[in-house]
Every structure is written in C-alpha cells, then in structure tokens.
N, C-alpha and C. Protein backbone atom coordinates (compact mmCIF):
# COMPACT_ATOMS: atom_id res chain seq x y z
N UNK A 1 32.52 229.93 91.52
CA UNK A 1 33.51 230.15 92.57
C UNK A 1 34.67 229.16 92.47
N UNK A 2 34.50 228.17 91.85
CA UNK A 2 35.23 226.82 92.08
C UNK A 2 36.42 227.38 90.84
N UNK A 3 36.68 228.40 89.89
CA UNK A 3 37.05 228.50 89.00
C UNK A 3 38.33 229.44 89.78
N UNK A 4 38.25 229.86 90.50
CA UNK A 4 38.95 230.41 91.51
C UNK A 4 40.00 229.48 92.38
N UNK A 5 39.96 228.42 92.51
CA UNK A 5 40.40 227.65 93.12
C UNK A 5 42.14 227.46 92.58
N UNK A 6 41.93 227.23 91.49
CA UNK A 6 43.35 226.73 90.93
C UNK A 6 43.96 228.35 91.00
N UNK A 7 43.71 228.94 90.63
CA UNK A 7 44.99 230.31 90.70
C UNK A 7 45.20 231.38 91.95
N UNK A 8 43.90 230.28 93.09
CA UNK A 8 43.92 230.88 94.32
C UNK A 8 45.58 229.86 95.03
N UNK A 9 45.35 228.73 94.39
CA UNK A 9 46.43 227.57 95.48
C UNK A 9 47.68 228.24 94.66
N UNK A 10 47.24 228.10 93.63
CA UNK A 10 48.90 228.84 92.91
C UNK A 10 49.10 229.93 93.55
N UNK A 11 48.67 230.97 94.26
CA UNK A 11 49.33 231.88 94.97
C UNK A 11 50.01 231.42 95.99
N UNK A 12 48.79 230.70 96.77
CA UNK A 12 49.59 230.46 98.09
C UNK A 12 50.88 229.59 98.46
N UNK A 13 50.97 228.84 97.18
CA UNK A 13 51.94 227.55 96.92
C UNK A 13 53.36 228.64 96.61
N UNK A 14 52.90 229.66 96.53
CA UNK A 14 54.28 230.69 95.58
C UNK A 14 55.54 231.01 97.10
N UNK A 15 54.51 230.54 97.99
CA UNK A 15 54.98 231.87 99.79
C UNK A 15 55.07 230.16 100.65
N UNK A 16 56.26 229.69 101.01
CA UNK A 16 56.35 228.48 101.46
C UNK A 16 55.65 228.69 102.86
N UNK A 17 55.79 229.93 104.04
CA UNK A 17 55.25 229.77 105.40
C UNK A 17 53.57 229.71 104.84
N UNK A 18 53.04 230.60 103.72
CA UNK A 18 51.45 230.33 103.45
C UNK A 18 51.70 229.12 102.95
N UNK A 19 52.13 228.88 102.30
CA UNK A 19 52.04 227.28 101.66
C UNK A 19 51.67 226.07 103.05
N UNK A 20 53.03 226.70 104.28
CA UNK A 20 52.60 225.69 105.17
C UNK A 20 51.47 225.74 105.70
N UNK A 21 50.89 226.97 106.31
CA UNK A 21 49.92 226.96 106.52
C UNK A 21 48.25 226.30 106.12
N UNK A 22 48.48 226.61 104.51
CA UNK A 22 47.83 225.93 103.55
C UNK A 22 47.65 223.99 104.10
N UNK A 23 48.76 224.03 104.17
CA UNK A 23 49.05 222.34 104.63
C UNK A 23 48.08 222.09 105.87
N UNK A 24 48.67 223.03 107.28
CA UNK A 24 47.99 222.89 108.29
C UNK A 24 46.82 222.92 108.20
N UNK A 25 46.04 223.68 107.33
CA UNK A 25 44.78 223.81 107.93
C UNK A 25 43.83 222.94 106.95
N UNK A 26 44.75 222.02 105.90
CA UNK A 26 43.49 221.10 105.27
C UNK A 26 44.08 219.65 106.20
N UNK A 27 45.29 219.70 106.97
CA UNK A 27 45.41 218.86 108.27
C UNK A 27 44.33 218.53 108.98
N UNK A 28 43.68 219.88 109.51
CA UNK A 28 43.06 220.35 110.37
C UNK A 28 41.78 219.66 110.16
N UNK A 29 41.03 220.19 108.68
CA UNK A 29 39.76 219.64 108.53
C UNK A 29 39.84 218.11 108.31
N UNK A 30 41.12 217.84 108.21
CA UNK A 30 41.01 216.26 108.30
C UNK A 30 40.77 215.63 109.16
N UNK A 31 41.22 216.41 110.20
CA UNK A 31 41.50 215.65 111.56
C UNK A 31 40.34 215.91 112.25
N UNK A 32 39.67 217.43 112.13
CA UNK A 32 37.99 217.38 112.19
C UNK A 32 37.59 216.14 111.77
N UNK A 33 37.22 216.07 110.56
CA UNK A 33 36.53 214.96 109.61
C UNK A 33 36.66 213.54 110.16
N UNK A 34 37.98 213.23 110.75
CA UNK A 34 38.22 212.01 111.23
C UNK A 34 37.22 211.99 113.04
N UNK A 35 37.52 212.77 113.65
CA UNK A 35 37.01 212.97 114.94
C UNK A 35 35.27 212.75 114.50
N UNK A 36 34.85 213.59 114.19
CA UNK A 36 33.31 213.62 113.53
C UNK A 36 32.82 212.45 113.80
N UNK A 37 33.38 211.58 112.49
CA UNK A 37 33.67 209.91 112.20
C UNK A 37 33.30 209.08 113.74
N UNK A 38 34.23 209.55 114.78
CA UNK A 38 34.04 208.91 115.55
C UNK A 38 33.03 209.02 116.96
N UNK A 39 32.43 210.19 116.26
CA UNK A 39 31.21 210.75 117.32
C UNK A 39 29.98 209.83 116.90
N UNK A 40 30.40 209.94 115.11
CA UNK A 40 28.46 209.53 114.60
C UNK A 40 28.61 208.11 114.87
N UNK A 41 29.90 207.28 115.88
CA UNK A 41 29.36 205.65 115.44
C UNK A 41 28.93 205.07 116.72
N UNK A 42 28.48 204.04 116.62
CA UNK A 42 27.39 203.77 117.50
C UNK A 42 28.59 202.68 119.15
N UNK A 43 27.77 202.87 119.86
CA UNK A 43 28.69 201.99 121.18
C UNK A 43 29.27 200.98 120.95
N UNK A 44 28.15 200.37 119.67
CA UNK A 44 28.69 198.75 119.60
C UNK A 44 28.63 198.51 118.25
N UNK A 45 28.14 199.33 117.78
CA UNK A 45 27.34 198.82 115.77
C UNK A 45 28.05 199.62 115.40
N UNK A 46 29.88 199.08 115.09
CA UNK A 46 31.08 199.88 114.34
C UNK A 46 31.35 198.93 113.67
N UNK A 47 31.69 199.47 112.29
CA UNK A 47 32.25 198.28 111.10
C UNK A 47 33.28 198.25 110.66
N UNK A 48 33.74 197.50 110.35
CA UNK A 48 35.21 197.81 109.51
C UNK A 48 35.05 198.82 108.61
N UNK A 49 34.36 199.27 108.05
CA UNK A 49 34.74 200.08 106.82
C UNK A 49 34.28 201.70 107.43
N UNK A 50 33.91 201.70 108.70
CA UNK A 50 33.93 203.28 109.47
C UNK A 50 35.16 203.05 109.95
N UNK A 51 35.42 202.00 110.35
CA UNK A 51 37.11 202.43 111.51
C UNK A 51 37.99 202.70 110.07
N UNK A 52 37.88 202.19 109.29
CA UNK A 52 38.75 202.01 108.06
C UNK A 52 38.99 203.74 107.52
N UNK A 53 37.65 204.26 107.41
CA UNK A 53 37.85 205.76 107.13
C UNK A 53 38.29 206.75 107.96
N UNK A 54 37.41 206.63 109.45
CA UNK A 54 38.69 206.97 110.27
C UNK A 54 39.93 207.05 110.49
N UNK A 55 40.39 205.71 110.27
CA UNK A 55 41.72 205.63 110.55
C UNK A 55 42.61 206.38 108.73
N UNK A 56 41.57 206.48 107.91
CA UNK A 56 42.29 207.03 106.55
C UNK A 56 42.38 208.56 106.67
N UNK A 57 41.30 208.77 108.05
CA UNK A 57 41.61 210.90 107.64
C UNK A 57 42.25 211.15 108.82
N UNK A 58 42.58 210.44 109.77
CA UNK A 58 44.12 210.33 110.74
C UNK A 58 44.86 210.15 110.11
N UNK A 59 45.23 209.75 108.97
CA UNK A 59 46.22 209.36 108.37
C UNK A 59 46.49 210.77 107.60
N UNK A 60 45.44 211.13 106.59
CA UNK A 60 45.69 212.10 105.86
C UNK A 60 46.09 213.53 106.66
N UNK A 61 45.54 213.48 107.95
CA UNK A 61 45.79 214.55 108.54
C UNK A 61 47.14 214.71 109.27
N UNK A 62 47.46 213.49 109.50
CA UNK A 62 48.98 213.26 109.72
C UNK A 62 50.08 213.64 108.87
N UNK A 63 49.32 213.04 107.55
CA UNK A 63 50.65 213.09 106.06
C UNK A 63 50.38 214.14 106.14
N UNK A 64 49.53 215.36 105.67
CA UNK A 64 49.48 216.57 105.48
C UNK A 64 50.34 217.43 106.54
N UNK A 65 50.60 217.24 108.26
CA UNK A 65 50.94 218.01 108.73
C UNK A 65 52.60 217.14 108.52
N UNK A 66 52.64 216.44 108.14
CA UNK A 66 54.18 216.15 108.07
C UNK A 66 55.12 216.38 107.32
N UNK A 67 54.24 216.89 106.23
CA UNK A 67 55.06 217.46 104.79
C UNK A 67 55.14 218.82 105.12
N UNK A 68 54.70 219.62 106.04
CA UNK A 68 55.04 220.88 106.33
C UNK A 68 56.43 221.05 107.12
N UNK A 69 56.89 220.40 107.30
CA UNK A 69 58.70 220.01 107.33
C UNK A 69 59.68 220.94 106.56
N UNK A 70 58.90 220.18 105.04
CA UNK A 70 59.63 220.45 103.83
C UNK A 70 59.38 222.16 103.37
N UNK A 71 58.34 222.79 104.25
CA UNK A 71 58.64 224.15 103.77
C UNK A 71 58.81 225.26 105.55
N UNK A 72 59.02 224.75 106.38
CA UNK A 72 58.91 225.09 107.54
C UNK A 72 59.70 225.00 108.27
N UNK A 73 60.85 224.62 108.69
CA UNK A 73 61.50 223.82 109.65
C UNK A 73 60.95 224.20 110.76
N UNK A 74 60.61 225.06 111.49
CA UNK A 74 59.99 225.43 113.04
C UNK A 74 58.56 225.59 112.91
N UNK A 75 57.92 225.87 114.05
CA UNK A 75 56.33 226.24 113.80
C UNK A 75 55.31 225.26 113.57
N UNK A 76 54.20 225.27 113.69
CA UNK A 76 53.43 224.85 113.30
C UNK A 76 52.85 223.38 113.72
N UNK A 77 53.17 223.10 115.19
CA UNK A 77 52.85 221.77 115.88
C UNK A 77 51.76 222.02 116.36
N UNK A 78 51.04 222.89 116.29
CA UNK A 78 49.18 222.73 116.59
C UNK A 78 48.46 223.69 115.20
N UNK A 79 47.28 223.61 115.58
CA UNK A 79 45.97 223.93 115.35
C UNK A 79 45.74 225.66 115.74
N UNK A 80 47.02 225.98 115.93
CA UNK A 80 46.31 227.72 117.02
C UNK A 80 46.18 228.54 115.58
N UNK A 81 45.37 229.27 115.47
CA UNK A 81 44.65 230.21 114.60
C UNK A 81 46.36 230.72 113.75
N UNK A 82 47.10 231.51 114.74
CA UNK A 82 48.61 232.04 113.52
C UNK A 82 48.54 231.12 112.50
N UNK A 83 48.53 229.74 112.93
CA UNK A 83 48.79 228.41 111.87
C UNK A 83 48.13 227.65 110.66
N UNK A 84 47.34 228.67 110.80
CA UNK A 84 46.23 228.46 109.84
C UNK A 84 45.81 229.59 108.97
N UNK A 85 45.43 229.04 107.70
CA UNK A 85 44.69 229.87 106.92
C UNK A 85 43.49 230.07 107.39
N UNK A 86 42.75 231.84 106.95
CA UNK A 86 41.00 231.69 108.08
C UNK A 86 40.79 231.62 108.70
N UNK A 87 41.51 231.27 109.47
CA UNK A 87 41.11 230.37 110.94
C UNK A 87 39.87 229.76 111.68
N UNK A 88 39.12 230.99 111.74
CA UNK A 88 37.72 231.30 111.71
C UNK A 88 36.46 230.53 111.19
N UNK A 89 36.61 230.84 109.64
CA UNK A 89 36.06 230.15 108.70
C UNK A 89 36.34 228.70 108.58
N UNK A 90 37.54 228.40 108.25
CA UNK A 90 38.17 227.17 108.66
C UNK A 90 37.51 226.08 109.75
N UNK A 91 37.88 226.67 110.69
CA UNK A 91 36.92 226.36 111.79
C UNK A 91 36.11 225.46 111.92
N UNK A 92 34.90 226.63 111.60
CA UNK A 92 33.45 226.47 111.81
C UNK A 92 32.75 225.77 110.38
N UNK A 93 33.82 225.25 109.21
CA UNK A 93 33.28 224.91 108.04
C UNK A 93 32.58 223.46 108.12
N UNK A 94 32.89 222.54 108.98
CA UNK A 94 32.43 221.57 109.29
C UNK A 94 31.45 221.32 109.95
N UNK A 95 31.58 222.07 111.42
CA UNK A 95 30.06 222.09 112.21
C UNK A 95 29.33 222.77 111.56
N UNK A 96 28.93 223.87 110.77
CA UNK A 96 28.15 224.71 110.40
C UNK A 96 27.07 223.52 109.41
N UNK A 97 28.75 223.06 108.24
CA UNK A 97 27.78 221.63 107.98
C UNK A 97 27.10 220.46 108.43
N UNK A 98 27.47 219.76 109.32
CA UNK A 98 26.71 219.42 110.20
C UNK A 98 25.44 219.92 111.06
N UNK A 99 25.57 220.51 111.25
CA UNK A 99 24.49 221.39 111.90
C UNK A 99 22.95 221.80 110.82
N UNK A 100 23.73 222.46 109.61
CA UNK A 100 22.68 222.26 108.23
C UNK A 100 21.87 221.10 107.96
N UNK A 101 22.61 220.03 107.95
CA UNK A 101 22.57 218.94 107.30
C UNK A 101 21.34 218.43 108.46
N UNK A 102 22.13 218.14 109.40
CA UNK A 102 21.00 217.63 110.32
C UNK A 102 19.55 218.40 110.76
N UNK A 103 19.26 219.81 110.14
CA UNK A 103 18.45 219.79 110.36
C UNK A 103 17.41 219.52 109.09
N UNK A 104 18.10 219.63 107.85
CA UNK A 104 17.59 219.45 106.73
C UNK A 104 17.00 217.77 106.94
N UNK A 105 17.87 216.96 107.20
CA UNK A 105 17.64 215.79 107.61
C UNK A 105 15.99 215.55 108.48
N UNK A 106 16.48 215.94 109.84
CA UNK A 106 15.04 216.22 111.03
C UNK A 106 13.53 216.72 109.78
N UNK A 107 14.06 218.05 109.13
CA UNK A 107 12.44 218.02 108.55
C UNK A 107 12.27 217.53 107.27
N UNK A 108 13.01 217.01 106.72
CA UNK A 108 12.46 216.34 105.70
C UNK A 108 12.45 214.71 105.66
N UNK A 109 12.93 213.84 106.69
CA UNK A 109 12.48 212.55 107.63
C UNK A 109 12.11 212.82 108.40
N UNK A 110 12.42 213.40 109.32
CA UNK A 110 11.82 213.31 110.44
C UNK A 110 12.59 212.56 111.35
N UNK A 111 13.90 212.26 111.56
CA UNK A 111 15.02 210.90 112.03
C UNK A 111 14.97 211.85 113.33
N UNK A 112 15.61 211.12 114.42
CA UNK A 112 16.03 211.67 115.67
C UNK A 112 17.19 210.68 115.87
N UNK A 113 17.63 211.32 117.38
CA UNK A 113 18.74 209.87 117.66
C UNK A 113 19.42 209.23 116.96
N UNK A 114 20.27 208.14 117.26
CA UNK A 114 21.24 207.85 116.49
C UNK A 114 20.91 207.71 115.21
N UNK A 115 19.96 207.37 114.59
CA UNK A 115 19.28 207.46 113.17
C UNK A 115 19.39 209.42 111.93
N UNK A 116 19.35 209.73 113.23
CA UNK A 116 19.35 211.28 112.69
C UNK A 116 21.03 211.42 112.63
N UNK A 117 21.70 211.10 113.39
CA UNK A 117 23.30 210.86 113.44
C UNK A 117 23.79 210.65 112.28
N UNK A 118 23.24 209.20 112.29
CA UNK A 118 24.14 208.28 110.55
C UNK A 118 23.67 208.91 110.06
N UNK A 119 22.83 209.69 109.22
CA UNK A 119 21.98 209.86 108.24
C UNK A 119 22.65 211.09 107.82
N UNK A 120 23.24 211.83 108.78
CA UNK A 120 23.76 213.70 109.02
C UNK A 120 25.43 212.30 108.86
N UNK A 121 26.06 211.69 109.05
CA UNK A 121 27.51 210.81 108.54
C UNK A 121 27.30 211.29 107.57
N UNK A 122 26.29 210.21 106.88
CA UNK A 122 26.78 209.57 105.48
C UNK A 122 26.45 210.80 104.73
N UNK A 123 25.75 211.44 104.89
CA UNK A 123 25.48 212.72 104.17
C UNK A 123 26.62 213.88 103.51
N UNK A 124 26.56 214.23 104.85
CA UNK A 124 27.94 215.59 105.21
C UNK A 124 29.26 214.52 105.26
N UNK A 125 29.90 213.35 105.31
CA UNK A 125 30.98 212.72 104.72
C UNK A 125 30.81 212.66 102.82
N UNK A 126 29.79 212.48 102.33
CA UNK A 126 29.41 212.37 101.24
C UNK A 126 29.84 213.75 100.53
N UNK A 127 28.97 214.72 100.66
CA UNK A 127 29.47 216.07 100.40
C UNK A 127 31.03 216.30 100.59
N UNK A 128 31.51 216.07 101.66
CA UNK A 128 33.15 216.31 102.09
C UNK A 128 33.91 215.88 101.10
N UNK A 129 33.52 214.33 100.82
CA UNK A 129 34.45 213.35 99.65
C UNK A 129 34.11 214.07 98.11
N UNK A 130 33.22 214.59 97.99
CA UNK A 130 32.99 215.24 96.64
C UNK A 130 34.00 216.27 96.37
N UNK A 131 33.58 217.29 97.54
CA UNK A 131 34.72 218.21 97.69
C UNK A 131 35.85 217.86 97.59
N UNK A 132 36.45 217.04 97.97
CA UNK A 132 37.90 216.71 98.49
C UNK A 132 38.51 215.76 96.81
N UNK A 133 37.35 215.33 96.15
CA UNK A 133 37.44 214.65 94.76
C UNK A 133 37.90 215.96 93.91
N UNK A 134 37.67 216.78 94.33
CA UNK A 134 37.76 218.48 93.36
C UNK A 134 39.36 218.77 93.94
N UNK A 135 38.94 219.08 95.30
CA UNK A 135 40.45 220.09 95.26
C UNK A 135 41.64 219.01 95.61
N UNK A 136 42.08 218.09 95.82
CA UNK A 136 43.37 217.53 96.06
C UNK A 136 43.81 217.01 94.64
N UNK A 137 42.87 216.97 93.28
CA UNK A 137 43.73 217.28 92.49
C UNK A 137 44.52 218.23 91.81
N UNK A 138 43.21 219.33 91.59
CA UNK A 138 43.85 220.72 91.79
C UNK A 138 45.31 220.82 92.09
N UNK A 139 45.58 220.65 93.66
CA UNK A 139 46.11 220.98 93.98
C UNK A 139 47.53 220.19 93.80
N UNK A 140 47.28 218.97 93.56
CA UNK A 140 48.78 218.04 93.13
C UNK A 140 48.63 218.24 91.00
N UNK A 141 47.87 219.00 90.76
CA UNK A 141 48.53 219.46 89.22
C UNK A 141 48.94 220.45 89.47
N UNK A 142 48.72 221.40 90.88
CA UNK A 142 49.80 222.59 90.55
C UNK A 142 51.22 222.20 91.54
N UNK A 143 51.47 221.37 92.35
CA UNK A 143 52.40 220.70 92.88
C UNK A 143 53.32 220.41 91.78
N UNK A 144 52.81 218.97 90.94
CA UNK A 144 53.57 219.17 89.86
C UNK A 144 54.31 219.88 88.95
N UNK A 145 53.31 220.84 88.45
CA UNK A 145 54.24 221.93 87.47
C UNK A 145 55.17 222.64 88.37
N UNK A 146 55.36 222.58 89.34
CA UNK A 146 55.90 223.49 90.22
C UNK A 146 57.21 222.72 91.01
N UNK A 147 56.95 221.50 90.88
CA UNK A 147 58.60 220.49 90.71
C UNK A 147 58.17 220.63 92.30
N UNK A 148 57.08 220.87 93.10
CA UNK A 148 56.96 220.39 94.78
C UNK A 148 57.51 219.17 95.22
N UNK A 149 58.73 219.11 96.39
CA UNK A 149 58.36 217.91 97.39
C UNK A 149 57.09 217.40 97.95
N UNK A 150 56.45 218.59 97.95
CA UNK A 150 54.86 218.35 98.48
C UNK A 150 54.18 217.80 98.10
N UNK A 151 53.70 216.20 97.66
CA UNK A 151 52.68 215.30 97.29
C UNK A 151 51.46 214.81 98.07
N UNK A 152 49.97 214.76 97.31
CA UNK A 152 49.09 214.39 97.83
C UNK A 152 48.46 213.63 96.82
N UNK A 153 49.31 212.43 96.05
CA UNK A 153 48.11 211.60 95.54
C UNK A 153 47.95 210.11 95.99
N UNK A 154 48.78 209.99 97.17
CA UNK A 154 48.13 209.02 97.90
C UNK A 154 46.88 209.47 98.64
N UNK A 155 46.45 210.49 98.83
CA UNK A 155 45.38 210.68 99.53
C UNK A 155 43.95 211.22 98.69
N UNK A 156 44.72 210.98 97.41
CA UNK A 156 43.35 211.09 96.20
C UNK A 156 43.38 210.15 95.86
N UNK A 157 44.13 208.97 96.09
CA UNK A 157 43.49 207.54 95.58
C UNK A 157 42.57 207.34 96.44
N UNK A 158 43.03 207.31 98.08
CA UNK A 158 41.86 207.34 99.00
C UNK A 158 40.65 207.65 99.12
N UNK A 159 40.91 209.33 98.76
CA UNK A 159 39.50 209.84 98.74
C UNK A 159 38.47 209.54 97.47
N UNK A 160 38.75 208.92 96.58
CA UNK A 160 38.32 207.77 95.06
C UNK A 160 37.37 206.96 95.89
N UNK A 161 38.17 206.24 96.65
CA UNK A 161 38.01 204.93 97.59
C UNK A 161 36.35 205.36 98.60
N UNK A 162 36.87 206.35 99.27
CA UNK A 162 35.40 206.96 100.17
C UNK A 162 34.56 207.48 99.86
N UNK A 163 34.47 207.99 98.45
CA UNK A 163 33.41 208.58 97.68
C UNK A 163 32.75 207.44 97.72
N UNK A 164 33.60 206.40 97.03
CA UNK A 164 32.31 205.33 96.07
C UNK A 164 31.90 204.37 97.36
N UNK A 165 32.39 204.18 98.48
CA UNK A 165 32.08 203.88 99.78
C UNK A 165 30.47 204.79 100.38
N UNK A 166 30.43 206.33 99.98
CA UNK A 166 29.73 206.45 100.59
C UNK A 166 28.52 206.72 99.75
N UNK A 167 28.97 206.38 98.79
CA UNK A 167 27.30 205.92 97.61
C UNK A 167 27.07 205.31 97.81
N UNK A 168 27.80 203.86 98.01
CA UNK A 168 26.96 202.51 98.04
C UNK A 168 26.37 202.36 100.09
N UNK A 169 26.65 202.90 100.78
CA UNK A 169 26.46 203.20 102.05
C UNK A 169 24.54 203.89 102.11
N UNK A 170 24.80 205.22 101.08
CA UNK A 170 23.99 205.67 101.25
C UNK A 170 22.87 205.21 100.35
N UNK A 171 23.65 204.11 99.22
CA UNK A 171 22.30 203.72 98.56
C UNK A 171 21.11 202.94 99.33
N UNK A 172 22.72 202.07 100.51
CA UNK A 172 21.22 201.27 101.51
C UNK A 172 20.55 202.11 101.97
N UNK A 173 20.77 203.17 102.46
CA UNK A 173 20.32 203.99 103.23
C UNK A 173 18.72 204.70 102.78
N UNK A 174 18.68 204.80 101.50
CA UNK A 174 17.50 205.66 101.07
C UNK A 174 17.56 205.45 99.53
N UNK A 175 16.27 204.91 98.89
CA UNK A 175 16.51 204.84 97.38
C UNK A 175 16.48 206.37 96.85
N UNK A 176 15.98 207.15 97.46
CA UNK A 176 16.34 208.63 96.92
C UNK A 176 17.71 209.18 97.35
N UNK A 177 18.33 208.62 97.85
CA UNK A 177 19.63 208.62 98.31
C UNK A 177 20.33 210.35 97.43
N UNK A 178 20.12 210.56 96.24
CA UNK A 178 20.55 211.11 95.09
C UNK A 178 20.04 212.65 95.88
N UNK A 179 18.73 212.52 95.57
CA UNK A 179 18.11 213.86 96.15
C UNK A 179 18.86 214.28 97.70
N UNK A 180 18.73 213.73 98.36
CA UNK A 180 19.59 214.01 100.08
C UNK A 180 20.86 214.46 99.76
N UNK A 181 21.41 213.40 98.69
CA UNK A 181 23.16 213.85 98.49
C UNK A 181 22.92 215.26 97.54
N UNK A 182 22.27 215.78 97.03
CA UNK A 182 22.19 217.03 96.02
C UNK A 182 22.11 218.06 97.26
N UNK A 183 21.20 217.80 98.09
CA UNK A 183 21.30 218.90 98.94
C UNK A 183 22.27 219.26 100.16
N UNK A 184 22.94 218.27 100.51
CA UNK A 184 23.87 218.37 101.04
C UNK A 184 25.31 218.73 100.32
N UNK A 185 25.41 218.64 99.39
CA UNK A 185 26.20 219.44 98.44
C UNK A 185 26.09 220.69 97.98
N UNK A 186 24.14 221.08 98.30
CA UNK A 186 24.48 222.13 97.82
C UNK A 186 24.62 223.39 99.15
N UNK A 187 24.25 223.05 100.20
CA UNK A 187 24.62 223.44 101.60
C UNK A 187 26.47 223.23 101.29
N UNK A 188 26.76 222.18 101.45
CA UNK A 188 28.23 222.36 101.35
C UNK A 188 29.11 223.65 100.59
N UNK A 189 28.35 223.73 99.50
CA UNK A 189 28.95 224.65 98.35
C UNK A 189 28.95 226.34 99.23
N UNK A 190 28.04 226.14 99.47
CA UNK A 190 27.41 227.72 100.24
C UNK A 190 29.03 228.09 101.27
N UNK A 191 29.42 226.83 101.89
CA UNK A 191 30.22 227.35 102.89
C UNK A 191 31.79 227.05 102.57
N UNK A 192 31.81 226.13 101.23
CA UNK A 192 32.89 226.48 100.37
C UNK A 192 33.38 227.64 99.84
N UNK A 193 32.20 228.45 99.42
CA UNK A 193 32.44 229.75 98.65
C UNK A 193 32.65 230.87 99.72
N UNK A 194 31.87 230.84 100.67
CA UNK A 194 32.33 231.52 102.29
C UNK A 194 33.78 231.55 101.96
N UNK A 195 34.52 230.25 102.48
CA UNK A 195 35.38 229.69 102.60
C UNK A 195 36.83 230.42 101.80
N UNK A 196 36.42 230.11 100.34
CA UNK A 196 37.20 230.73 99.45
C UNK A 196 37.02 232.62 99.37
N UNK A 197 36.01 232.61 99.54
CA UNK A 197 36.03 234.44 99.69
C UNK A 197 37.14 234.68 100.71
N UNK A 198 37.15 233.97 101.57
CA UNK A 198 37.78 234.46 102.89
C UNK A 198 38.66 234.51 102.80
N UNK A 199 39.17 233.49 101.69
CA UNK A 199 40.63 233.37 101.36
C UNK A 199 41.32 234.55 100.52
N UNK A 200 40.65 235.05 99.96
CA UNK A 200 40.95 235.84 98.44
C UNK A 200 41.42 236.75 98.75
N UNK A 201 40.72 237.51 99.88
CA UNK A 201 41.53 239.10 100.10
C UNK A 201 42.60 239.00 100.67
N UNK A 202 43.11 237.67 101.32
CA UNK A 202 44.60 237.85 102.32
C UNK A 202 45.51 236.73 101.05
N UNK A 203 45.10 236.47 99.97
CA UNK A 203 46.16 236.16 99.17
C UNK A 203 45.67 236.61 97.59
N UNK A 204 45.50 237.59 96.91
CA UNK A 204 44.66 238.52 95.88
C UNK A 204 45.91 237.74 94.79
N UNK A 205 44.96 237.39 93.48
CA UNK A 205 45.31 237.07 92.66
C UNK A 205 45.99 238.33 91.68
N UNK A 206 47.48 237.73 90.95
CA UNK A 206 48.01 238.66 90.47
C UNK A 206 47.44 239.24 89.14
C-alpha cells in the first residue's frame, strides 16, 4: 500500500485548494498527536522531554497550517470536515489507534491506570513517528521536484529527533520493547491503508 503513497501526494500536490487541504489535515493529526501528548501525562510526573514533544507537534501543526497561505489565500481557519481530506477517516485515525493499542496493551500486560496510559504513549507515539519517518519525506522529494514554496524538512529533522526519543523511552520501559513496538505498527498499518484507500477514489491516479 505504501507504494501508493508517492504518486498519490503527486496528485494532490498538482490541485493547490487539494494541496491545501492536504496541508490541513496532516495539521490536524498533528495537533491531535500533540493534544493526546497531553492527556497521557501525569498531574505532576511531566518531563522535559514530553513537554518538549508536545510543544514540537504544536509547532508542526502550526507550520503546516501556515504554509497553506501560499496556496489558499481564504479558507481554511479550522478543522470543519470541507477542510480536510477524509475527513472521517482522518478523524478517527488516531483514536481508533489508541483504542487498539490499549487494549492490546491490557491483555497482553495486564497494565491499568496511568501505567496502561504511558504504555498506550510510548507505543502509539512510536508507531506515529515511524509513520511520519516515511511520509514527510515523500512528500518534501515531491515538493522539491516541483520547485514548491511548501517545505517540511524542518519537521523531518524533528520527527528523526522523536523516533530515537521514543526507543530509548521505550527501551526503559520493557526489554521486549521491540515485540510491543512491531505490533503497534502493525495495528497502525491496518488504519494507514484504510486511510490511503480512502484517499484514492477522490484523487485516482493518472
């Protein structure tokens, strides 16, 4: 499915209002992703290096909706479904993971409570940063050939940065650490490919 990816963004990159849209709605899961962040941390046991990621997918979700300027001039100051690719799918791609994750988590530890929390973080952030290691280059090599104002590799140095953050996170976490992260990737994948189906018929490759 993932082979699909590059000549799926090259369509949408071709149509500047889909293009913006495109923008908005990986805004969107950022700004999910960042919120998330700030559910799983604890009242008092917050570290620098959670506020740190937080404050990096506010950021990304910011840069992303701000470069939609450059192909938009009007439109597009929220989150409402017109503004988005999927909408739907989009959506629900995050809780659905979450929701997986944590229960995969519950029966195969057995965690509850805030323990079942971090564990469903570092997990489903783990999976996210993998993902996000795939498509934001993708998507700034077809930026490039394409002479875009539109840049995102400040936010793939970043996401470099939170991958290897959430290996060494999750290595404390569990010496099988490897096995947990395989399956949460491969739950992830399931609702990636959702994801991209959904995409395909409202922008069909030429």
């Amino acid at each position: 499915m993932t082979q699909l990816l590059k000549p799926l963004i090259e369509q949408i990159t071709k149509d500047p209002i889909v293009h913006a849209k495109w923008l908005n709605t990986l805004s969107f899961m950022e700004n999910t992703g960042a919120k998330k962040i700030s559910r799983f941390e604890s009242k008092t046991d917050v570290s620098l290096l959670i506020l740190k990621h937080a404050a990096e997918e506010h950021r990304h979700a910011y840069y992303l909706k701000k470069q939609i300027s450059k192909l938009a001039p009007t439109g597009f100051e929220n989150y409402d479904d017109a503004w988005l690719i999927s909408p739907k799918t989009s959506k629900y791609y995050l809780d659905m993971l979450d929701v997986w994750v944590s229960k995969y988590i519950k029966k195969t530890l057995g965690l509850s409570g805030y323990e079942l929390k971090w564990a469903s973080y570092l997990l489903v952030t783990y999976a996210i940063e993998v993902r996000a290691d795939e498509l934001y280059p993708i998507y700034q090599d077809i930026l490039t050939s394409i002479q875009s104002k539109i840049q995102v590799k400040s936010i793939i140095v970043e996401e470099v940065g939170h991958l290897n953050e959430m290996k060494a996170q999750l290595a404390e976490f569990s010496a099988d650490w490897e096995t947990h992260a395989a399956v949460a990737c491969d739950l992830e994948n399931k609702l990636f490919q959702a994801w991209i189906q959904s995409l395909s018929p409202l922008y069909p490759l030429n």
